[in-house]
PDB file of N, CA and C in Angstrom:
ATOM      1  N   UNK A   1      50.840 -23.104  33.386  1.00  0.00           N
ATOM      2  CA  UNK A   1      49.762 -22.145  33.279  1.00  0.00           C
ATOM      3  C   UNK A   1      49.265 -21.789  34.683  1.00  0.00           C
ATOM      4  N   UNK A   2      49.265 -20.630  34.813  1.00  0.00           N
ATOM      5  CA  UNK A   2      48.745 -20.458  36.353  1.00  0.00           C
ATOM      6  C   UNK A   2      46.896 -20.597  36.366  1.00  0.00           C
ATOM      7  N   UNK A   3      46.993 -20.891  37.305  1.00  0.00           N
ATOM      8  CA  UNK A   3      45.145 -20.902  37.670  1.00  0.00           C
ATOM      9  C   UNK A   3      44.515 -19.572  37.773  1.00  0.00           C
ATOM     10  N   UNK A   4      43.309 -19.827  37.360  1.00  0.00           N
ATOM     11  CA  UNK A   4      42.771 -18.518  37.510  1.00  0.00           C
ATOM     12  C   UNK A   4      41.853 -18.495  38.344  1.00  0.00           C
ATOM     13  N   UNK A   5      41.481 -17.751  39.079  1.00  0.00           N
ATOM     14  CA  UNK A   5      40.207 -17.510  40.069  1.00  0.00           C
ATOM     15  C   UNK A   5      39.404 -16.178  39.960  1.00  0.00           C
ATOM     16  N   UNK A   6      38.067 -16.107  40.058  1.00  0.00           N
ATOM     17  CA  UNK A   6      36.888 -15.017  39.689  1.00  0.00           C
ATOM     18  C   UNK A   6      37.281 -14.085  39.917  1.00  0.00           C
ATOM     19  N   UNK A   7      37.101 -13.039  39.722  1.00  0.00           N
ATOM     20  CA  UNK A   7      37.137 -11.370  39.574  1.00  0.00           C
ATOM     21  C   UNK A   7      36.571 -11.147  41.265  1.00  0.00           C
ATOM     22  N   UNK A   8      37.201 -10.970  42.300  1.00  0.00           N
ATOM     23  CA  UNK A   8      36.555 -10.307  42.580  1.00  0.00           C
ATOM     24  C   UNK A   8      36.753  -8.822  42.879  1.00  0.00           C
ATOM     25  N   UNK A   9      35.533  -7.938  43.797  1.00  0.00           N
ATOM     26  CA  UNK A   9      35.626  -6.102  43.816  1.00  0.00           C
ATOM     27  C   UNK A   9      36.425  -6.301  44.752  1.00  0.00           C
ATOM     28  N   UNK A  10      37.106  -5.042  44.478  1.00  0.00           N
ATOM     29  CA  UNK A  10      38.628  -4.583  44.908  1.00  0.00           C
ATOM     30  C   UNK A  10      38.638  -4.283  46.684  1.00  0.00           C
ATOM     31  N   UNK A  11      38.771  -4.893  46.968  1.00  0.00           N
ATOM     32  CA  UNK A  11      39.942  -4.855  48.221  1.00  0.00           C
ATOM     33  C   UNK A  11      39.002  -6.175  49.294  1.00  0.00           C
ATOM     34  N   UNK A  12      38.105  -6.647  49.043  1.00  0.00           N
ATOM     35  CA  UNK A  12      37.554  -7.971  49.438  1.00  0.00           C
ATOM     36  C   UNK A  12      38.799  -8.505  50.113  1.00  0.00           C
ATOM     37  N   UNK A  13      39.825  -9.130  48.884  1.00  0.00           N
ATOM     38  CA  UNK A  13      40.680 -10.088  48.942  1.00  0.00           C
ATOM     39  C   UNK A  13      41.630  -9.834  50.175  1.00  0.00           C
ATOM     40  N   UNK A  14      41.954  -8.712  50.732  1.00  0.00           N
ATOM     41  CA  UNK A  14      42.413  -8.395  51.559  1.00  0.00           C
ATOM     42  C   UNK A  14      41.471  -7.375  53.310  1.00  0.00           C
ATOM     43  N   UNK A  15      40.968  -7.506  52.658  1.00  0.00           N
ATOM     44  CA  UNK A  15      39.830  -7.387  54.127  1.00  0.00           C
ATOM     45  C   UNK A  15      40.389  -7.905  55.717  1.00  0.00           C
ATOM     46  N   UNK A  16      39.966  -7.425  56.392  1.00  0.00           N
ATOM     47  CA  UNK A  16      40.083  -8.041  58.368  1.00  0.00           C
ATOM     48  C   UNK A  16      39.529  -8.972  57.943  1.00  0.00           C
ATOM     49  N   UNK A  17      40.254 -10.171  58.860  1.00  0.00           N
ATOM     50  CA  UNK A  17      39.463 -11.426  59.244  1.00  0.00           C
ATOM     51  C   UNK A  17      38.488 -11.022  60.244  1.00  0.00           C
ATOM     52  N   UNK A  18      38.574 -10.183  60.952  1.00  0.00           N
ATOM     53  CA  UNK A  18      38.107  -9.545  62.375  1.00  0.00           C
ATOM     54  C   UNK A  18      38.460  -7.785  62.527  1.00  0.00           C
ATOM     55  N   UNK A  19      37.744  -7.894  62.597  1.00  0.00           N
ATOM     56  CA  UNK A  19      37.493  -6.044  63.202  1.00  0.00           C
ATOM     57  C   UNK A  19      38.290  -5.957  64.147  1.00  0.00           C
ATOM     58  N   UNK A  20      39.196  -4.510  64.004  1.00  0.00           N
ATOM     59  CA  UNK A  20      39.744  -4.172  65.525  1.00  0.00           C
ATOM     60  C   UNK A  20      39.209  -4.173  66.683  1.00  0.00           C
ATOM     61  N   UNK A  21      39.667  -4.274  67.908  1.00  0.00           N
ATOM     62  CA  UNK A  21      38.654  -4.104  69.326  1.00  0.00           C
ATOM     63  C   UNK A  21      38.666  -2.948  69.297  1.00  0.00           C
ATOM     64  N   UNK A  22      37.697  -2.261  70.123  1.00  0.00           N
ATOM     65  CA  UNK A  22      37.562  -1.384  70.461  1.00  0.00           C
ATOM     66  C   UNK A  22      38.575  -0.964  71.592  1.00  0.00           C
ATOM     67  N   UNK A  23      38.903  -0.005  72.282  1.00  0.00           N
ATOM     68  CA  UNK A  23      39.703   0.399  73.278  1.00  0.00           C
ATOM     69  C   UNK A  23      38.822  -0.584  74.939  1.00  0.00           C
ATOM     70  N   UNK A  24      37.653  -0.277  74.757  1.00  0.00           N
ATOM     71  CA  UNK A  24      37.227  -1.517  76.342  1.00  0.00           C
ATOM     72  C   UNK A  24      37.487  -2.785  76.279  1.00  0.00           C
ATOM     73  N   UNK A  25      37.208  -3.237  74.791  1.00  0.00           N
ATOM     74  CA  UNK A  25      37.543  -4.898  74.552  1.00  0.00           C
ATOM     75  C   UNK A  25      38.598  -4.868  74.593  1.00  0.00           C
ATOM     76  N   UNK A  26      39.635  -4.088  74.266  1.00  0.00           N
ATOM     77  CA  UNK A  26      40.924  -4.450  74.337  1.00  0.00           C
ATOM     78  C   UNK A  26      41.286  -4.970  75.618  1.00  0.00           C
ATOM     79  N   UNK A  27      41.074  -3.816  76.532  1.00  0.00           N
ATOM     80  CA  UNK A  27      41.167  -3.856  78.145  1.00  0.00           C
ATOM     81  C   UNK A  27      40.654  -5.081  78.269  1.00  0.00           C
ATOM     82  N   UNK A  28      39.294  -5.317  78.180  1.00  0.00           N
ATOM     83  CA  UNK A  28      38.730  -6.719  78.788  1.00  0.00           C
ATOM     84  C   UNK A  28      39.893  -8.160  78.627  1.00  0.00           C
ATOM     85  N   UNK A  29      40.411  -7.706  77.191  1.00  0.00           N
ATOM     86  CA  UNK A  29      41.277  -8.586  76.653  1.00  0.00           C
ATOM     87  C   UNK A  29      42.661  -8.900  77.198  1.00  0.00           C
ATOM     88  N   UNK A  30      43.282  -8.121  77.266  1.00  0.00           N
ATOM     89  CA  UNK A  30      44.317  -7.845  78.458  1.00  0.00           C
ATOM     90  C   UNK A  30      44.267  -7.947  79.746  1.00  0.00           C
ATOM     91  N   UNK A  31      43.151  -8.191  80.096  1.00  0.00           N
ATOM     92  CA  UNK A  31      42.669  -8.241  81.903  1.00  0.00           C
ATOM     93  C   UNK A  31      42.993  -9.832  81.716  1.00  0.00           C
ATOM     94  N   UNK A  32      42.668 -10.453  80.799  1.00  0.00           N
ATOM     95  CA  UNK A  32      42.960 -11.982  80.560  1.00  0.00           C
ATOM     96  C   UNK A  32      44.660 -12.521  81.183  1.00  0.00           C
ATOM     97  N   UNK A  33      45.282 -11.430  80.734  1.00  0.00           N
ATOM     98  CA  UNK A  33      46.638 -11.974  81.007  1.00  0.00           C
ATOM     99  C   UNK A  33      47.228 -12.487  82.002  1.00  0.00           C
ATOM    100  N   UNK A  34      47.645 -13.972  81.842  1.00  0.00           N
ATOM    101  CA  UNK A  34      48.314 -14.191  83.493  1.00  0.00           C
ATOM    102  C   UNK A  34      49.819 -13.568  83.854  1.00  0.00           C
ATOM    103  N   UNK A  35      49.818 -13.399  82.712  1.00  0.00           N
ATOM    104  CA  UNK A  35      51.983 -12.408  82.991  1.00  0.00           C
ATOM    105  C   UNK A  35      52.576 -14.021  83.179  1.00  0.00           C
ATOM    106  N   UNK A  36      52.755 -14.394  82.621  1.00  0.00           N
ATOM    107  CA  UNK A  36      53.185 -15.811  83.057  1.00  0.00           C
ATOM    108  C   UNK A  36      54.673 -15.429  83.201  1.00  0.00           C
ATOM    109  N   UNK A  37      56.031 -16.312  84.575  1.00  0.00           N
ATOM    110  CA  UNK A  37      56.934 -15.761  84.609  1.00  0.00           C
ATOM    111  C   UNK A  37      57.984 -16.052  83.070  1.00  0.00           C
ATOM    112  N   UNK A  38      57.518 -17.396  82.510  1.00  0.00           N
ATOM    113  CA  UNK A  38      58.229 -17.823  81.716  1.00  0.00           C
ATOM    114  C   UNK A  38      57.285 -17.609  80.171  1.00  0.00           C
ATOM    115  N   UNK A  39      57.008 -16.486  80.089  1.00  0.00           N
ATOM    116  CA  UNK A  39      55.699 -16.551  79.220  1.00  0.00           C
ATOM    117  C   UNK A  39      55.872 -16.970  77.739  1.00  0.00           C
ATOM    118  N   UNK A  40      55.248 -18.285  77.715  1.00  0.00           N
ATOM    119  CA  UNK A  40      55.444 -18.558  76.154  1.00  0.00           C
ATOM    120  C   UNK A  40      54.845 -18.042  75.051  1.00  0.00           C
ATOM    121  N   UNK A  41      53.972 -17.081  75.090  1.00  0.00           N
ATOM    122  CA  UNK A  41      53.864 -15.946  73.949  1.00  0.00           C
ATOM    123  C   UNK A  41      55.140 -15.371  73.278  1.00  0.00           C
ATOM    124  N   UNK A  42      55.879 -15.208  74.618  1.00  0.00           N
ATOM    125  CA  UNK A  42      57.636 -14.222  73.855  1.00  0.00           C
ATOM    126  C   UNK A  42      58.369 -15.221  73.754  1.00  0.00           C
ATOM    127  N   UNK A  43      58.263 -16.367  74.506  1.00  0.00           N
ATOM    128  CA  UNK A  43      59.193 -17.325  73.953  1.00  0.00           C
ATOM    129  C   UNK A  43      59.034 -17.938  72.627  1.00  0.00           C
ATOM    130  N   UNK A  44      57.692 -18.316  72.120  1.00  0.00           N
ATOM    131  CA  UNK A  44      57.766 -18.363  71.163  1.00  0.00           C
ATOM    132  C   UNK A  44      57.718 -17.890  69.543  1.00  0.00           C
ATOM    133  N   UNK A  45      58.246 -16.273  70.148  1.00  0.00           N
ATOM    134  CA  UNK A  45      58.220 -15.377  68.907  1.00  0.00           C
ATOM    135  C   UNK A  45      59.769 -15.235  68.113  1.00  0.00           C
ATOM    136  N   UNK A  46      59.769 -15.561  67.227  1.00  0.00           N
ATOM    137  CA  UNK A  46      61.574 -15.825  67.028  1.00  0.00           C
ATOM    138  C   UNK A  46      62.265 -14.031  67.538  1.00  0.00           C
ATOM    139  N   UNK A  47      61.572 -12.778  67.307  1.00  0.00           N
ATOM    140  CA  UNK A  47      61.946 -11.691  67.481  1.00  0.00           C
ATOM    141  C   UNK A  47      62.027 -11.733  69.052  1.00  0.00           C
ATOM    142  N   UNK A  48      61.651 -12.224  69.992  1.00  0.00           N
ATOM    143  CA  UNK A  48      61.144 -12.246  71.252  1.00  0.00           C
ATOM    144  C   UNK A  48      60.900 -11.075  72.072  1.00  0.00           C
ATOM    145  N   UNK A  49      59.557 -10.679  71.309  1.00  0.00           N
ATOM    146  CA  UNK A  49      58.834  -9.383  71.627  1.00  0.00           C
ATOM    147  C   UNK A  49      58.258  -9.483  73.085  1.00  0.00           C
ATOM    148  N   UNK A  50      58.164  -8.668  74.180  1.00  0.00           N
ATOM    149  CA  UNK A  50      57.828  -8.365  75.470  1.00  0.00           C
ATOM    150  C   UNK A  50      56.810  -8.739  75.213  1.00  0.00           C
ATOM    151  N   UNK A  51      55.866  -9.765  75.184  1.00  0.00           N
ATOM    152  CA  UNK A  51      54.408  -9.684  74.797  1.00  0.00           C
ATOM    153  C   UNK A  51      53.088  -9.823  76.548  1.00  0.00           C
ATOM    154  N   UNK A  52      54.169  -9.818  77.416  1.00  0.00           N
ATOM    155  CA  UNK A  52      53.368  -9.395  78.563  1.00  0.00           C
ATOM    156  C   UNK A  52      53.548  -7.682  78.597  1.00  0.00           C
ATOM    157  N   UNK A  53      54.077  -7.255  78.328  1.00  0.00           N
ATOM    158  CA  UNK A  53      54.634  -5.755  78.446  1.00  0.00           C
ATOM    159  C   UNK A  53      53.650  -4.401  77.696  1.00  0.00           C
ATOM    160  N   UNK A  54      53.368  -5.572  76.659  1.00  0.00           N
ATOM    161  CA  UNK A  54      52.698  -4.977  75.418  1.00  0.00           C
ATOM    162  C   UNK A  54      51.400  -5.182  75.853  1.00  0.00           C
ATOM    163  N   UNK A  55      51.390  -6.213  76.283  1.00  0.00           N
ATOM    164  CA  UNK A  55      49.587  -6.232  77.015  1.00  0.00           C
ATOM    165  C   UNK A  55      49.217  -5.717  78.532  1.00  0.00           C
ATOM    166  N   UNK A  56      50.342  -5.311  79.088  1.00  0.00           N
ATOM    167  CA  UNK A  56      50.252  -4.373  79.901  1.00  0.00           C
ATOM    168  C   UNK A  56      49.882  -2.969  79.308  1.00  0.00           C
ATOM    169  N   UNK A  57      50.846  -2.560  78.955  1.00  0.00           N
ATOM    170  CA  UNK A  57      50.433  -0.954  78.270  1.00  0.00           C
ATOM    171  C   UNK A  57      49.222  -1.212  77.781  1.00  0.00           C
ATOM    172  N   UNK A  58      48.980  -1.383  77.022  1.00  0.00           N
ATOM    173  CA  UNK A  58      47.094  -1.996  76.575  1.00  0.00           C
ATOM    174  C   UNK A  58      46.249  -1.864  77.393  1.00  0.00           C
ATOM    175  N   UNK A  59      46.451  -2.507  78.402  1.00  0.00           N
ATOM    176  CA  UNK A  59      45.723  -2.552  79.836  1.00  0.00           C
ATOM    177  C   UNK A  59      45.798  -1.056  80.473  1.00  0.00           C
ATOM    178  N   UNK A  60      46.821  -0.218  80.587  1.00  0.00           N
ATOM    179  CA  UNK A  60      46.706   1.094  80.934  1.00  0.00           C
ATOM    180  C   UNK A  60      46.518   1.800  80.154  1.00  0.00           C
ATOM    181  N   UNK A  61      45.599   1.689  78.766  1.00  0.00           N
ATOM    182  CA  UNK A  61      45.626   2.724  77.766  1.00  0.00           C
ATOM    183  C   UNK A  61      47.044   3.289  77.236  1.00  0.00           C
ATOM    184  N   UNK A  62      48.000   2.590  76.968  1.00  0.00           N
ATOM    185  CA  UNK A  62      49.398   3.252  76.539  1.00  0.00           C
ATOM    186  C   UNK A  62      49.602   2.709  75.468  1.00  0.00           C
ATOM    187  N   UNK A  63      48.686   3.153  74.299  1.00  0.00           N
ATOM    188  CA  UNK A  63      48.963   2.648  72.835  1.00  0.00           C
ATOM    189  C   UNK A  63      49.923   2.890  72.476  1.00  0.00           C
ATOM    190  N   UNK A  64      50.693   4.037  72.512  1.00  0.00           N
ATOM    191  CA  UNK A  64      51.634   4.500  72.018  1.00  0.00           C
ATOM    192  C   UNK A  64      52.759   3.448  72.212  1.00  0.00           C
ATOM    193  N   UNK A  65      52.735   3.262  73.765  1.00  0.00           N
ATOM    194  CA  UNK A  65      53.756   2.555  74.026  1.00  0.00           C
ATOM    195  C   UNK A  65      53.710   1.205  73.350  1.00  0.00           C
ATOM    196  N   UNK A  66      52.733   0.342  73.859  1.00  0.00           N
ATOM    197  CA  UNK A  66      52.492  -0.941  73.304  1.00  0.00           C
ATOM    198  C   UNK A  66      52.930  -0.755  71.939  1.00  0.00           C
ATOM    199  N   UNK A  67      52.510   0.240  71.117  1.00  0.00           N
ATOM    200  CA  UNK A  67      52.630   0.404  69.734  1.00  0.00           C
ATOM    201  C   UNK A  67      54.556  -0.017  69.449  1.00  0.00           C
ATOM    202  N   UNK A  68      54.936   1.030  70.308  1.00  0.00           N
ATOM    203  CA  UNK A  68      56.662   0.734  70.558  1.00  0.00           C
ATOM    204  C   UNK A  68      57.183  -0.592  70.772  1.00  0.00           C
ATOM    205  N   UNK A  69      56.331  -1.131  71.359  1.00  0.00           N
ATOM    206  CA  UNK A  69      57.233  -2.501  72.133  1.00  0.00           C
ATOM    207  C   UNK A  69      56.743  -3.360  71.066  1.00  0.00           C
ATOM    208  N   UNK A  70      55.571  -3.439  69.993  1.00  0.00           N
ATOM    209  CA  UNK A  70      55.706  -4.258  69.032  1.00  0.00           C
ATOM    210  C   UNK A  70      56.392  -3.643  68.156  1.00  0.00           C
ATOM    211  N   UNK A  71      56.459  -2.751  67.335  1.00  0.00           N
ATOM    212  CA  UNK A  71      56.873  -2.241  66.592  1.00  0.00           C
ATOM    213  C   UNK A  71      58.579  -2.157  65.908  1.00  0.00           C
ATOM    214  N   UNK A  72      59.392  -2.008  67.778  1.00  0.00           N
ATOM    215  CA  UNK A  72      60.350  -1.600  67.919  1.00  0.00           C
ATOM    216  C   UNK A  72      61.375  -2.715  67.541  1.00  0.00           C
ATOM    217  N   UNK A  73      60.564  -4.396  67.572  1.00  0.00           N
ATOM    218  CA  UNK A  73      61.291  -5.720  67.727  1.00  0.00           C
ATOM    219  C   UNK A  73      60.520  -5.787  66.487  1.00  0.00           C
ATOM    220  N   UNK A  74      59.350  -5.731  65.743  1.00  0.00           N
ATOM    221  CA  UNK A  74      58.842  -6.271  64.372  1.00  0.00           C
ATOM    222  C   UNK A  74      58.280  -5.332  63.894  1.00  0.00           C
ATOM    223  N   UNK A  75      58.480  -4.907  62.749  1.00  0.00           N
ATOM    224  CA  UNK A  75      58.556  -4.138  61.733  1.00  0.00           C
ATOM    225  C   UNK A  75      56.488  -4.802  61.110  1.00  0.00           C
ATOM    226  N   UNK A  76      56.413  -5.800  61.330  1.00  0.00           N
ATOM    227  CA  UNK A  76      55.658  -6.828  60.650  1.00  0.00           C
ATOM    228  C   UNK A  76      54.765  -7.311  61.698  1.00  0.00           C
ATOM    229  N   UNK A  77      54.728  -6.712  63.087  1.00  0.00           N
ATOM    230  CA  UNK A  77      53.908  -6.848  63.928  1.00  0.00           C
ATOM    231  C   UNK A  77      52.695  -7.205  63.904  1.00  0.00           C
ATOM    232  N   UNK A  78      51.747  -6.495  62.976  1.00  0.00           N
ATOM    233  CA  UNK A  78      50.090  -6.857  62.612  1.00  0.00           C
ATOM    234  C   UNK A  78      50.199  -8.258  62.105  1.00  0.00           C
ATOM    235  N   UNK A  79      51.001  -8.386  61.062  1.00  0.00           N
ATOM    236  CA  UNK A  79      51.116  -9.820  60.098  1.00  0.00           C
ATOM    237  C   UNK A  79      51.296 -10.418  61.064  1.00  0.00           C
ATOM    238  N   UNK A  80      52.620 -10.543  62.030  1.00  0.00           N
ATOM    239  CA  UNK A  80      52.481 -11.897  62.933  1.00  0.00           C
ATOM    240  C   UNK A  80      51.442 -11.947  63.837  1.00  0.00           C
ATOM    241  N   UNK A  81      51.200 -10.875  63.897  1.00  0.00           N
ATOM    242  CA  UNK A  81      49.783 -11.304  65.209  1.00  0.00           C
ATOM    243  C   UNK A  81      48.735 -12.629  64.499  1.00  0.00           C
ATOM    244  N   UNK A  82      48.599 -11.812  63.419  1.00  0.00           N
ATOM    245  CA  UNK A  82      47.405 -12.718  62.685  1.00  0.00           C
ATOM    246  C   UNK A  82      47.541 -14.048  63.106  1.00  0.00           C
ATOM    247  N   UNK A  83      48.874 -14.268  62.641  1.00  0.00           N
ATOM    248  CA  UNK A  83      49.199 -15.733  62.363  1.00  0.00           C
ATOM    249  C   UNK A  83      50.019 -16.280  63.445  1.00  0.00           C
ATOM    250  N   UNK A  84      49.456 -15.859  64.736  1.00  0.00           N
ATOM    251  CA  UNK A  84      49.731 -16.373  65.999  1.00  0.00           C
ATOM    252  C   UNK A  84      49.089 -17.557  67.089  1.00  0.00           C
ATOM    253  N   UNK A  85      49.689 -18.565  66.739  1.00  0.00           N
ATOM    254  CA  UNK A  85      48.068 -19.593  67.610  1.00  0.00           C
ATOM    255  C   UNK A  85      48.315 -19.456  68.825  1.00  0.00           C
ATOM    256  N   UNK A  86      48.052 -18.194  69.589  1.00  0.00           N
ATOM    257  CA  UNK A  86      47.231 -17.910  71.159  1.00  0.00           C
ATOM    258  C   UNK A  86      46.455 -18.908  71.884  1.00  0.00           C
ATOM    259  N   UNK A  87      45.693 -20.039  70.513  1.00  0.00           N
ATOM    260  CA  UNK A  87      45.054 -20.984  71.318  1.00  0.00           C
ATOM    261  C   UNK A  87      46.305 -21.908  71.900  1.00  0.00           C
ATOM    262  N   UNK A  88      47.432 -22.194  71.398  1.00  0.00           N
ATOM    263  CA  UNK A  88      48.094 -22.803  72.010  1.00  0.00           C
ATOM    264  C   UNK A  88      49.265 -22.517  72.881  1.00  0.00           C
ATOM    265  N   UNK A  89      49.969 -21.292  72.771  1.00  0.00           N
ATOM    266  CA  UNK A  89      50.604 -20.971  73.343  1.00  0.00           C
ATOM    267  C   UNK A  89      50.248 -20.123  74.843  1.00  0.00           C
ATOM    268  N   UNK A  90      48.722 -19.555  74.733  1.00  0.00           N
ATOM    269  CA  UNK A  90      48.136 -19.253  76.035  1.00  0.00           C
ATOM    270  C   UNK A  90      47.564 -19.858  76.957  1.00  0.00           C
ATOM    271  N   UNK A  91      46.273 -19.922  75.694  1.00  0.00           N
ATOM    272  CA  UNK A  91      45.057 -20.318  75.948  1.00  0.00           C
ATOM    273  C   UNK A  91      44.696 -21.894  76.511  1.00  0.00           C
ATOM    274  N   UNK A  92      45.666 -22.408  75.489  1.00  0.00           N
ATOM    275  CA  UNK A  92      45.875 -23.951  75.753  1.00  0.00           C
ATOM    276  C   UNK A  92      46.174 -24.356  76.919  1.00  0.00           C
ATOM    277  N   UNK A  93      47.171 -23.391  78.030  1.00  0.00           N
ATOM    278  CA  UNK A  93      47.813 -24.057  78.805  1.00  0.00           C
ATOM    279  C   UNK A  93      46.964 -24.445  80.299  1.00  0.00           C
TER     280      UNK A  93
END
């Protein structure tokens, strides 16, 4: 028997964990980056997406592009971001 859980109104269940940045926070966010030479953000993406590259363009306002350089290697780009621990593969180090 499957479990059941409450009703809830429609589209809750799938909601942002977090609001997009804005275009300055982004920047602020990207100013963070050390470009590391061996950067384990892309190393540890099995697609091994440019992920200094992508936060470059970011950094110069080049959504489009950034948009490309995730896009172009993951189809599923937003989803993995989510479920990316930055605390450890960046942030941590």
């Amino acid at each position: 028997m499957q479990p059941s859980f409450p009703a809830a109104p429609v589209g809750t269940e799938f909601a942002q964990l977090h609001a997009p940045l804005s275009e300055s926070q982004a920047a602020v966010e990207a100013a963070r980056c050390l470009y590391c030479y061996d950067a384990p953000c892309t190393r540890a993406r099995p697609m091994h997406i440019d992920i200094p590259r992508f936060i470059r363009q970011i950094l110069h306002k080049d959504a489009l592009g950034a948009a490309r350089t995730i896009l172009g290697a993951n189809t599923f780009g937003g989803s993995c971001a989510r479920a990316c621990p930055v605390e450890v593969l960046c942030e941590g180090r």
